[in-house]
C-alpha atoms as a PDB file:
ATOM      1  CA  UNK A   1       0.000   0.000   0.000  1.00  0.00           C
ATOM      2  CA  UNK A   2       0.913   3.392  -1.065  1.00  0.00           C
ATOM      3  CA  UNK A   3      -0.166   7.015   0.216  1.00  0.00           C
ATOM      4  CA  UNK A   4       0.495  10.214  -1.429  1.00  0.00           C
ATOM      5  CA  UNK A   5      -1.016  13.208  -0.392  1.00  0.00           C
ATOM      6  CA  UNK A   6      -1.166  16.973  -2.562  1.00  0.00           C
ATOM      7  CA  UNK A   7      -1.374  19.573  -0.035  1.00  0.00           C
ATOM      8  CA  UNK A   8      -1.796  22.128  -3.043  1.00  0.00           C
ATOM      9  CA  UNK A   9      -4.392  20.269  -4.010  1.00  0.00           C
ATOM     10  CA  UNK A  10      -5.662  18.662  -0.857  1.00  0.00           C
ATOM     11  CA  UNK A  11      -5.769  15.667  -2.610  1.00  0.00           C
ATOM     12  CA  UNK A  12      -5.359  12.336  -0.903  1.00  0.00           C
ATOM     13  CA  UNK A  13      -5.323   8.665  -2.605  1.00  0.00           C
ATOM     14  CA  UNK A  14      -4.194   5.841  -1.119  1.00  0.00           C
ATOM     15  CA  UNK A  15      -3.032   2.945  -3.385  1.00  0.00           C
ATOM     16  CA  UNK A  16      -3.711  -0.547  -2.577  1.00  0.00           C
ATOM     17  CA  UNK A  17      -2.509  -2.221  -5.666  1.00  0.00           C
ATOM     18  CA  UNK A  18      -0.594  -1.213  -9.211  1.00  0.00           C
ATOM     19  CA  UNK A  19      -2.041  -0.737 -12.585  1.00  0.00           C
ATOM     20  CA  UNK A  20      -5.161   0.574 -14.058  1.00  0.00           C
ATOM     21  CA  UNK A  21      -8.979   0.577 -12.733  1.00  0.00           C
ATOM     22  CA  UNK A  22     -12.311   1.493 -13.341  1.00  0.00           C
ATOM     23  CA  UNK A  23     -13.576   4.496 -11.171  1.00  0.00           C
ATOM     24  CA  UNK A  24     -16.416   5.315  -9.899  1.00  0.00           C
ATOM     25  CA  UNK A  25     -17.401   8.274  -7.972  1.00  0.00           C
ATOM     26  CA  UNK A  26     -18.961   7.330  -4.109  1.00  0.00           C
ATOM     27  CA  UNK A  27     -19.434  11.064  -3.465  1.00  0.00           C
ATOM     28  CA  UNK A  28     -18.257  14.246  -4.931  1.00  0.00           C
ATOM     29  CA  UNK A  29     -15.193  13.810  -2.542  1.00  0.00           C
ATOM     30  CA  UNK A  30     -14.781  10.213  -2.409  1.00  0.00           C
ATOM     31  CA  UNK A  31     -13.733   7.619  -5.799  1.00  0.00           C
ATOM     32  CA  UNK A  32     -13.328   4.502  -5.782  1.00  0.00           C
ATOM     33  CA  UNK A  33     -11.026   2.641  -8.191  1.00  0.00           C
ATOM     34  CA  UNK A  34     -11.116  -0.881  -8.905  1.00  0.00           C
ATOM     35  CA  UNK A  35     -10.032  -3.912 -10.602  1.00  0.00           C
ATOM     36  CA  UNK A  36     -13.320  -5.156 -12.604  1.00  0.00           C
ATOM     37  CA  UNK A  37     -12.343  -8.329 -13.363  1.00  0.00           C
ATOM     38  CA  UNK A  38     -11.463  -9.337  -9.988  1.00  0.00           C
ATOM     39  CA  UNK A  39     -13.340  -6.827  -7.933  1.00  0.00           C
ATOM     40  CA  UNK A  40     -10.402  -5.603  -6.202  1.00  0.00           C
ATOM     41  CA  UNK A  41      -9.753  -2.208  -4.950  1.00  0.00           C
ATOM     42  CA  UNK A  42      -6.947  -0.145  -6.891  1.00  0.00           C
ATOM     43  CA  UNK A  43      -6.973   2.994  -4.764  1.00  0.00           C
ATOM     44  CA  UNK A  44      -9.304   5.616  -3.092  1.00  0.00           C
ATOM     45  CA  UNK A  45      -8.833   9.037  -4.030  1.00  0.00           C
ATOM     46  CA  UNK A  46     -10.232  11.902  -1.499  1.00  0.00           C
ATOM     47  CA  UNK A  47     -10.711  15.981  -3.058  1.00  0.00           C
ATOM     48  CA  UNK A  48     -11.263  18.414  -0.114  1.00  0.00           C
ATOM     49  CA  UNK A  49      -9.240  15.814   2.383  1.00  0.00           C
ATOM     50  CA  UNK A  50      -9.230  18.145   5.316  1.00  0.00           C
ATOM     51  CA  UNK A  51     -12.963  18.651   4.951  1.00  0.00           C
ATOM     52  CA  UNK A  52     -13.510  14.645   5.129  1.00  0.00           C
ATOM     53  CA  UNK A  53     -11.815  14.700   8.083  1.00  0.00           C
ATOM     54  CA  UNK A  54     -13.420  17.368  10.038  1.00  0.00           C
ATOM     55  CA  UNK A  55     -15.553  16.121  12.797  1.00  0.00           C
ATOM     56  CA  UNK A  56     -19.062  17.526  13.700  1.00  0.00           C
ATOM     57  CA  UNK A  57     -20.712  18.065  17.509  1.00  0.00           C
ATOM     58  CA  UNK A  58     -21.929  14.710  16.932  1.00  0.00           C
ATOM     59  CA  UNK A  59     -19.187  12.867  15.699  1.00  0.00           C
ATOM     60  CA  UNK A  60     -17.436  11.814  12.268  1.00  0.00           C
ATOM     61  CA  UNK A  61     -19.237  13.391   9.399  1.00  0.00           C
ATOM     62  CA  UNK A  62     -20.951  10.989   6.786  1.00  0.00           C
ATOM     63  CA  UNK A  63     -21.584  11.519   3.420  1.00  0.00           C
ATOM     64  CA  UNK A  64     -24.404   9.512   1.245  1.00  0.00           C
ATOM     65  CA  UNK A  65     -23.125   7.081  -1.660  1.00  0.00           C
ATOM     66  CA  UNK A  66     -24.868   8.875  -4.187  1.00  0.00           C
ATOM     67  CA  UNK A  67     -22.696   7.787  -6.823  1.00  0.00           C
ATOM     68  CA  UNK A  68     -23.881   4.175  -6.533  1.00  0.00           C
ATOM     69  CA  UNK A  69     -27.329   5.042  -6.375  1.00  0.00           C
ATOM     70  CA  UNK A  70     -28.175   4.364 -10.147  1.00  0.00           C
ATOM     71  CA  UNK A  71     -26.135   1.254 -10.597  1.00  0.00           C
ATOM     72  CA  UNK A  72     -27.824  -1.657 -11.412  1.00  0.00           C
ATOM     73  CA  UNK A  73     -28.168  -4.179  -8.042  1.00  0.00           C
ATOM     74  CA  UNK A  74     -25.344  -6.288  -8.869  1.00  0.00           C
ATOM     75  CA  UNK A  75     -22.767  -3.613  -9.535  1.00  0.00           C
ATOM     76  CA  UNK A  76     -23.850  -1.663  -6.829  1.00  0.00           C
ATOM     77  CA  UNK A  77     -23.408  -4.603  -4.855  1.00  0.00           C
ATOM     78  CA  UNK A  78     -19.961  -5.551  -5.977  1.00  0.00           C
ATOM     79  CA  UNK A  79     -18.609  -2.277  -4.934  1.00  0.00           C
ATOM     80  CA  UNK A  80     -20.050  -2.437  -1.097  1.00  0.00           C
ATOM     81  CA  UNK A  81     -18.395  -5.798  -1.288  1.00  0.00           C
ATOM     82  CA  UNK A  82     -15.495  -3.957  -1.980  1.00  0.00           C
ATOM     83  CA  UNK A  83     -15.969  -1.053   0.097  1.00  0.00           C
ATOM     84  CA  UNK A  84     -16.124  -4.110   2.921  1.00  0.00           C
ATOM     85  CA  UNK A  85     -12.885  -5.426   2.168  1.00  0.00           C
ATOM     86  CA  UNK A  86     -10.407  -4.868   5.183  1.00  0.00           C
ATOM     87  CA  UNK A  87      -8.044  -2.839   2.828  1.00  0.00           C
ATOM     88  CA  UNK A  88     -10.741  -0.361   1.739  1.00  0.00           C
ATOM     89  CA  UNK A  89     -12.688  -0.439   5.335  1.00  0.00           C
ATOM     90  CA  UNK A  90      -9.755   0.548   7.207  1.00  0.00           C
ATOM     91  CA  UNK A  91      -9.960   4.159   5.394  1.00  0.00           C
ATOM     92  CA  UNK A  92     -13.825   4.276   4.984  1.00  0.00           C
ATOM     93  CA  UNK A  93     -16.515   3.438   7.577  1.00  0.00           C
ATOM     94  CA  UNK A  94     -19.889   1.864   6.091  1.00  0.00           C
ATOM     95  CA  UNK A  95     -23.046   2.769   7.651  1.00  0.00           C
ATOM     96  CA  UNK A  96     -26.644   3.223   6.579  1.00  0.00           C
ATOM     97  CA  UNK A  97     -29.521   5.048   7.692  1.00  0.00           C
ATOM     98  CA  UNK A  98     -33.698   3.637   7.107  1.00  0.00           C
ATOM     99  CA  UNK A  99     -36.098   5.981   6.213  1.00  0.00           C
ATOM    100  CA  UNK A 100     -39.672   5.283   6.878  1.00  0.00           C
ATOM    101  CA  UNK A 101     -40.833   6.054   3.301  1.00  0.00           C
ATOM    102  CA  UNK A 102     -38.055   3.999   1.498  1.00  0.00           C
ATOM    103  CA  UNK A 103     -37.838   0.522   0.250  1.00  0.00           C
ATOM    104  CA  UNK A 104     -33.805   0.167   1.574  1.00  0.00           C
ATOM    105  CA  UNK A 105     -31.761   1.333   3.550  1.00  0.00           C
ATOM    106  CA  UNK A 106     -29.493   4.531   2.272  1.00  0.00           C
ATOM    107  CA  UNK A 107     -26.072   3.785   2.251  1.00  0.00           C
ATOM    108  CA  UNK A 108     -23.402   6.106   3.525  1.00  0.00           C
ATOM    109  CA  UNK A 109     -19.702   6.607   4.366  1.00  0.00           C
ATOM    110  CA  UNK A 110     -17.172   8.511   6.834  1.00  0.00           C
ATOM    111  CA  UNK A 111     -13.422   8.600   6.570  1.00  0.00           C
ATOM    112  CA  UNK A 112     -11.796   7.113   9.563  1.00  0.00           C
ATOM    113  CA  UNK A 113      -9.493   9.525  11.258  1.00  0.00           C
ATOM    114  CA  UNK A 114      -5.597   8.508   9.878  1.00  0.00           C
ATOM    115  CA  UNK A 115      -2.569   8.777  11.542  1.00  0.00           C
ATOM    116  CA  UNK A 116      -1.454  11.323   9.269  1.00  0.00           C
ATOM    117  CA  UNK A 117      -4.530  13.783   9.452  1.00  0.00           C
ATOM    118  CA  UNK A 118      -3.830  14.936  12.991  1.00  0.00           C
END
């Protein structure tokens, strides 16, 4: 694994394997990018990495997977699979929140707080 961080940019990713992937956008902050013939995590890229990070009154912010939202079922559910993997979970905590007037549950995310943020 591999971390480089663009304080210019505030621009994190964190690489968990070499060569090319297929990306797809969790949030407007978050991507994913992944290997799609094994369905195995290439790297996470964070914009606005400080923001991620910043912690509210209650806690860790969290920030809806709306970029999985349209998938169809099985891709969406390939990439929580990944987003499950110990690799990928140790950066990015899963969670979900049921709405009375919806079918599922709405997935979101927070970015656990890393050694090198403080």
């Amino acid at each position: 694994m591999r971390i480089e961080y663009d304080s210019e940019g505030d621009t994190l990713e964190i690489f968990f394997a070499s060569g090319s992937g297929t990306g797809i956008e969790l949030t407007d902050e978050i991507v994913l990018r992944y290997d799609k013939n094994n369905a195995s995590p290439r790297s996470l890229i964070f914009t606005s990495f400080s923001h991620l990070i910043q912690d509210t009154e209650y806690g860790p912010e969290s920030f809806r997977l709306t970029g999985i939202e349209s998938l169809p079922l099985q891709q969406r559910d390939e990439i929580l699979r990944i987003l499950r993997m110990p690799s990928v979970s140790h950066f990015l905590q899963l969670s979900a929140v049921k709405l009375p007037h919806t079918p599922h549950p709405i997935p979101f995310t927070s970015v656990r707080h890393l050694p090198l943020a403080a």
